[in-house]
Protein backbone atom coordinates (compact mmCIF):
# COMPACT_ATOMS: atom_id res chain seq x y z
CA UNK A 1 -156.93 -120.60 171.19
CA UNK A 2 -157.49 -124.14 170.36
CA UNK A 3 -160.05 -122.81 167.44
CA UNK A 4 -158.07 -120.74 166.14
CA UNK A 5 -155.46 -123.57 165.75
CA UNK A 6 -157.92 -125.56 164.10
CA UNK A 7 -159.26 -122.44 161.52
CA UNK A 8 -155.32 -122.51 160.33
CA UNK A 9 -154.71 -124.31 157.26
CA UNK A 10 -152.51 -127.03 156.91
CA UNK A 11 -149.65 -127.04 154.45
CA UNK A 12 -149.64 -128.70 151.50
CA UNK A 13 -147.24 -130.91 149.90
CA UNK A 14 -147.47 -130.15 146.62
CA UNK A 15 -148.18 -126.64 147.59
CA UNK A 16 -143.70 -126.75 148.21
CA UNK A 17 -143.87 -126.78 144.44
CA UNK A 18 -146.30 -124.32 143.40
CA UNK A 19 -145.70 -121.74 146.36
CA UNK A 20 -143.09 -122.64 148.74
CA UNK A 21 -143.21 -119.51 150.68
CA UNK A 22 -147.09 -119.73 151.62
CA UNK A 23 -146.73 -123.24 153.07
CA UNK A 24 -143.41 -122.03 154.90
CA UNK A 25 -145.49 -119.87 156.91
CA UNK A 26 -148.94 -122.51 157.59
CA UNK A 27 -145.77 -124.60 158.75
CA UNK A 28 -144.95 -121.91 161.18
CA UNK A 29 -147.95 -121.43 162.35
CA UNK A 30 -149.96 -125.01 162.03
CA UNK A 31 -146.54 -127.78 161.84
CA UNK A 32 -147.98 -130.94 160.45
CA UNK A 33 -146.22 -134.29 160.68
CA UNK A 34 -147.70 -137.41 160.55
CA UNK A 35 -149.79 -137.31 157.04
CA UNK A 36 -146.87 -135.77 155.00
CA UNK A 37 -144.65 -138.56 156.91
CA UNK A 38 -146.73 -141.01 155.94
CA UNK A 39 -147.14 -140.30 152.49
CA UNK A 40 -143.93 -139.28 151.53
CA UNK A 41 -142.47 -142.69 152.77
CA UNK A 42 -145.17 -144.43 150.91
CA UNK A 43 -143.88 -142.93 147.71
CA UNK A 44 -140.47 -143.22 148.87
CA UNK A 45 -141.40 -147.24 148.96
CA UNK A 46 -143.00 -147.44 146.08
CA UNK A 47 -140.12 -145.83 144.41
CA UNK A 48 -137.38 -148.69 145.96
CA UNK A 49 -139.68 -151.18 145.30
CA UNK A 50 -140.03 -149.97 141.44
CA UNK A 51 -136.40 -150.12 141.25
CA UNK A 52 -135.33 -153.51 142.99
CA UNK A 53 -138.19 -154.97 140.82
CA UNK A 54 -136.80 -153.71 137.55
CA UNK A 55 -133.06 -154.36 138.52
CA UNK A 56 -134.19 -158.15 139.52
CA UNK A 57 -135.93 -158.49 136.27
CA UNK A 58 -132.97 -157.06 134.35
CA UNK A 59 -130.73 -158.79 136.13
CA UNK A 60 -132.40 -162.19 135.74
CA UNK A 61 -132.06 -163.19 139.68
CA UNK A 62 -134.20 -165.24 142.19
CA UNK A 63 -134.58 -162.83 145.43
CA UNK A 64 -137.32 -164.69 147.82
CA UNK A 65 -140.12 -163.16 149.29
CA UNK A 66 -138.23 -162.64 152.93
CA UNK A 67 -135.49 -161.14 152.00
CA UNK A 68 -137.16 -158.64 149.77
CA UNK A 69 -139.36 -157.64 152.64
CA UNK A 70 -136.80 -157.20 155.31
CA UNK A 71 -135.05 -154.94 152.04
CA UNK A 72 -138.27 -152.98 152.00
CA UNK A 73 -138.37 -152.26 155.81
CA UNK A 74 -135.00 -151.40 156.33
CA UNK A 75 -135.36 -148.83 153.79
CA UNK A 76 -138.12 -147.58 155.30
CA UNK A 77 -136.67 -147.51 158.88
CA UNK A 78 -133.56 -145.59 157.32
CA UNK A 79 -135.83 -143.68 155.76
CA UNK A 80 -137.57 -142.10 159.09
CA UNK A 81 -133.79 -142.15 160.88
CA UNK A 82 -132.57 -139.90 157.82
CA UNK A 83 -135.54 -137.82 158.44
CA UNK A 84 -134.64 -137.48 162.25
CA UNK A 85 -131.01 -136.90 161.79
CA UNK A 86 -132.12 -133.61 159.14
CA UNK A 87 -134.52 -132.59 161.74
CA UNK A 88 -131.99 -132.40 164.55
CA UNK A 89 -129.24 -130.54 162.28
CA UNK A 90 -131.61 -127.69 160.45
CA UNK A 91 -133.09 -127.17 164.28
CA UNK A 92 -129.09 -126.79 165.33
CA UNK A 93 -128.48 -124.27 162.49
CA UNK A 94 -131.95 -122.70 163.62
CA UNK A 95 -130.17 -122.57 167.28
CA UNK A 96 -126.67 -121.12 165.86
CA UNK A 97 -128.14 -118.33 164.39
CA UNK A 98 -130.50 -117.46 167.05
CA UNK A 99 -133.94 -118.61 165.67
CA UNK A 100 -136.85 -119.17 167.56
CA UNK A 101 -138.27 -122.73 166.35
CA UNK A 102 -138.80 -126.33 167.86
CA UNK A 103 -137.78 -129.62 167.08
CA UNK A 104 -140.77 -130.39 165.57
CA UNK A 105 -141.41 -127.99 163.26
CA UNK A 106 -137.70 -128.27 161.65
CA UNK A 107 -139.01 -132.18 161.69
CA UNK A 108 -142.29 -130.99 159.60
CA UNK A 109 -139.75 -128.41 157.82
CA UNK A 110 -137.83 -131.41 156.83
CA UNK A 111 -140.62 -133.68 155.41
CA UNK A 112 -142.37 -130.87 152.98
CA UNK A 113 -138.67 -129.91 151.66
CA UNK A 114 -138.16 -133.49 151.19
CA UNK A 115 -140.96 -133.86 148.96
CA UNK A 116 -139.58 -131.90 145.79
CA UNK A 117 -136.76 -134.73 146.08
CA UNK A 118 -139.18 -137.50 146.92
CA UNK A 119 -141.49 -137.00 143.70
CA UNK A 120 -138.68 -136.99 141.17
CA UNK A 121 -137.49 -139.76 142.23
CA UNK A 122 -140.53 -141.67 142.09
CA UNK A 123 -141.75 -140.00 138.74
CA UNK A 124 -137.97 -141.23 137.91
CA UNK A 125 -138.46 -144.88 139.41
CA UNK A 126 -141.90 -145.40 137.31
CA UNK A 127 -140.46 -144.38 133.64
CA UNK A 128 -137.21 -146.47 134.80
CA UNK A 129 -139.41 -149.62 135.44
CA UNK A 130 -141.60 -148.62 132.39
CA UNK A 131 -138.71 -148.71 129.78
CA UNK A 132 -135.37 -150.56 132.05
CA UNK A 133 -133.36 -147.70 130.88
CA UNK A 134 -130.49 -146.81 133.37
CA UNK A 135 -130.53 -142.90 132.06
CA UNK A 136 -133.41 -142.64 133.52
CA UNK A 137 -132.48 -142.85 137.20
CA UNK A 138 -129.48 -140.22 136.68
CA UNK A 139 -131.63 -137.70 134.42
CA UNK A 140 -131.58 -134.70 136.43
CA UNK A 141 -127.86 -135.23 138.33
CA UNK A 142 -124.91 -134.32 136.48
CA UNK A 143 -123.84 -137.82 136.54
CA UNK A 144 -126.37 -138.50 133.59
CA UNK A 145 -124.33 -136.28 131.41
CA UNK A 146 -121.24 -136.42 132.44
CA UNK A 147 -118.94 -140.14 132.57
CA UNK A 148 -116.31 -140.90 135.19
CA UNK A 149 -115.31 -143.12 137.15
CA UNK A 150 -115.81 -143.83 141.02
CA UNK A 151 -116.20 -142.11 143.35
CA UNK A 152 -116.26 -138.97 141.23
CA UNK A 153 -119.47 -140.52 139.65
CA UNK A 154 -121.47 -140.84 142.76
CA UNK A 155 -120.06 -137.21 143.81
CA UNK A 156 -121.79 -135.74 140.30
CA UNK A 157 -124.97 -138.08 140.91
CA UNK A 158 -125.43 -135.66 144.45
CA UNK A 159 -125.36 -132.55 142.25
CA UNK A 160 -128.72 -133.16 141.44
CA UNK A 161 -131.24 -130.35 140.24
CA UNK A 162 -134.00 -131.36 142.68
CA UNK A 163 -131.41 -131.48 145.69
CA UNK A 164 -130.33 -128.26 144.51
CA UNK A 165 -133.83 -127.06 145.04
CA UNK A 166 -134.48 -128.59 148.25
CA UNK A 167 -131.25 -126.96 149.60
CA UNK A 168 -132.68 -123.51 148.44
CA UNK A 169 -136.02 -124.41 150.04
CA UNK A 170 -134.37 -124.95 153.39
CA UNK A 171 -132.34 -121.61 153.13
CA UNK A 172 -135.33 -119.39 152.59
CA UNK A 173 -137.59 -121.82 155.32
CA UNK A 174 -134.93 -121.33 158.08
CA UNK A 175 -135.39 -117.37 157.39
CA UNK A 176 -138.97 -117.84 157.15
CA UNK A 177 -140.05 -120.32 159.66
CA UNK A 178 -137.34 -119.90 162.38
CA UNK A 179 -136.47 -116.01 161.93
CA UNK A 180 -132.74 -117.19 161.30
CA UNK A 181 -130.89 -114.45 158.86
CA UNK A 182 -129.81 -114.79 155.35
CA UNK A 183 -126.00 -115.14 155.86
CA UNK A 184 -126.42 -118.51 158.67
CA UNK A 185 -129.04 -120.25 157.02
CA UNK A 186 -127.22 -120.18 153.58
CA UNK A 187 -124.03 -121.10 155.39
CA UNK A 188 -125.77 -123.59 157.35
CA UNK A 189 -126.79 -124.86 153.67
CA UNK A 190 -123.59 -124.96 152.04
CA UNK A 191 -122.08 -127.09 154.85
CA UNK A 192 -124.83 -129.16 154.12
CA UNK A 193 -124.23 -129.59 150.89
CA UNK A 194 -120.88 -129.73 151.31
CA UNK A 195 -121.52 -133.07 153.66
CA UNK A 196 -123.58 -134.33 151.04
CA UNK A 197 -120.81 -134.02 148.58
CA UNK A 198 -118.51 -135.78 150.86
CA UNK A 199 -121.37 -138.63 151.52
CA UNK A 200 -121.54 -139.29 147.68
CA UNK A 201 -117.65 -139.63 147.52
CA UNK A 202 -117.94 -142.13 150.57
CA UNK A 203 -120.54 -144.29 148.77
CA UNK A 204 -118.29 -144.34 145.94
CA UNK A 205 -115.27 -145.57 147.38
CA UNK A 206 -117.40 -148.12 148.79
CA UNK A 207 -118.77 -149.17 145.10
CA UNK A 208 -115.25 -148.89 143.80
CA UNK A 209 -114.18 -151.63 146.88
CA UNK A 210 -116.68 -153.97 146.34
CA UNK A 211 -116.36 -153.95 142.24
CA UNK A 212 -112.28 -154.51 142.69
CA UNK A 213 -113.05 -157.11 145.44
CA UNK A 214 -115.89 -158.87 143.15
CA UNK A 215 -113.30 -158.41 140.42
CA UNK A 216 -110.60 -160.35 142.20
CA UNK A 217 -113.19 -163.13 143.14
């Protein structure tokens, strides 16, 4: 048994790009966690760490070397607790509509999914630090192209085309991975998305508070 375990091939990040539905089934049948983990919060560093570096420069500011690196953690711890958190919830929907799956493979699930979102954003974060143009980081959401005010701005900014992508990923790797049918695992998406949506008009309220209260000052 254990052999023919290890004959299985792993999936492949980049093989969510090229052919999803192959690499839904290796995760079915060989889950793999902690490489993809690993690298995809490696990029997902490198990408914050683009950004805060141009923004500082741009910004002209002094930001010493402890602060920055308790910055950099954090993101990285909220980083693995968002990954935990979409684990639990796609492994609920799994449950809902009756699939047969584990915790851990909706955990792997959630990692290779991630990674369509994960390399735009750092492809994104180096041509932002290459030319310190704004545009850049909003390219692919409809917040790039279309200009309103908060919160509606961070709302259009979650209508991204990559997100969009990773939500139909999900759909088809609930049906594929945990045997859960069509019509629960693209509800189970919407309400995701839906929560998303709501997230992004959260954030913005937030933004809009602290510019009025910075405004006052």
């Amino acid at each position: 048994m254990n052999q023919s375990i290890g004959n299985l091939k792993k999936p492949s990040l980049f093989g969510m790009i090229t052919n999803p539905m192959k690499q839904f089934e290796r995760i079915k049948e060989r889950s793999t966690i902690w490489l993809p983990f690993i690298i995809v919060l490696i990029l997902l560093s490198l990408s914050n760490h683009l950004e805060k570096s141009k923004f500082i420069e741009l910004l002209n500011v002094d930001v010493d070397a402890y602060r920055y690196m308790i910055l950099f953690f954090r993101t990285l711890l909220y980083s693995a607790i968002f990954f935990v958190i979409w684990a639990l919830v796609m492994w609920l929907i799994a449950k809902i509509g009756e699939g047969k799956t584990n915790f851990s493979t909706m955990f792997s699930l959630s990692i290779y999914v991630s990674f369509v979102v994960v390399i735009s954003k750092f492809i994104l974060s180096i041509i932002f630090y290459l030319t310190g143009s704004l545009e850049m980081l909003s390219l692919t959401s409809l917040n790039g192209y279309i200009s309103v005010d908060q919160p509606i701005q961070s709302v259009l900014g979650m209508i991204d085309i990559f997100y969009i992508w990773t939500f139909i990923l999900i759909a088809f790797g609930l049906q594929k991975i945990a045997g859960v049918s069509k019509r629960v695992s693209w509800i189970g998406v919407a309400v995701l998305f839906a929560l998303l949506l709501l997230c992004g008009y959260l954030l913005g309220m937030f933004i809009l508070m602290l510019e009025n209260s910075i405004s006052k000052m």
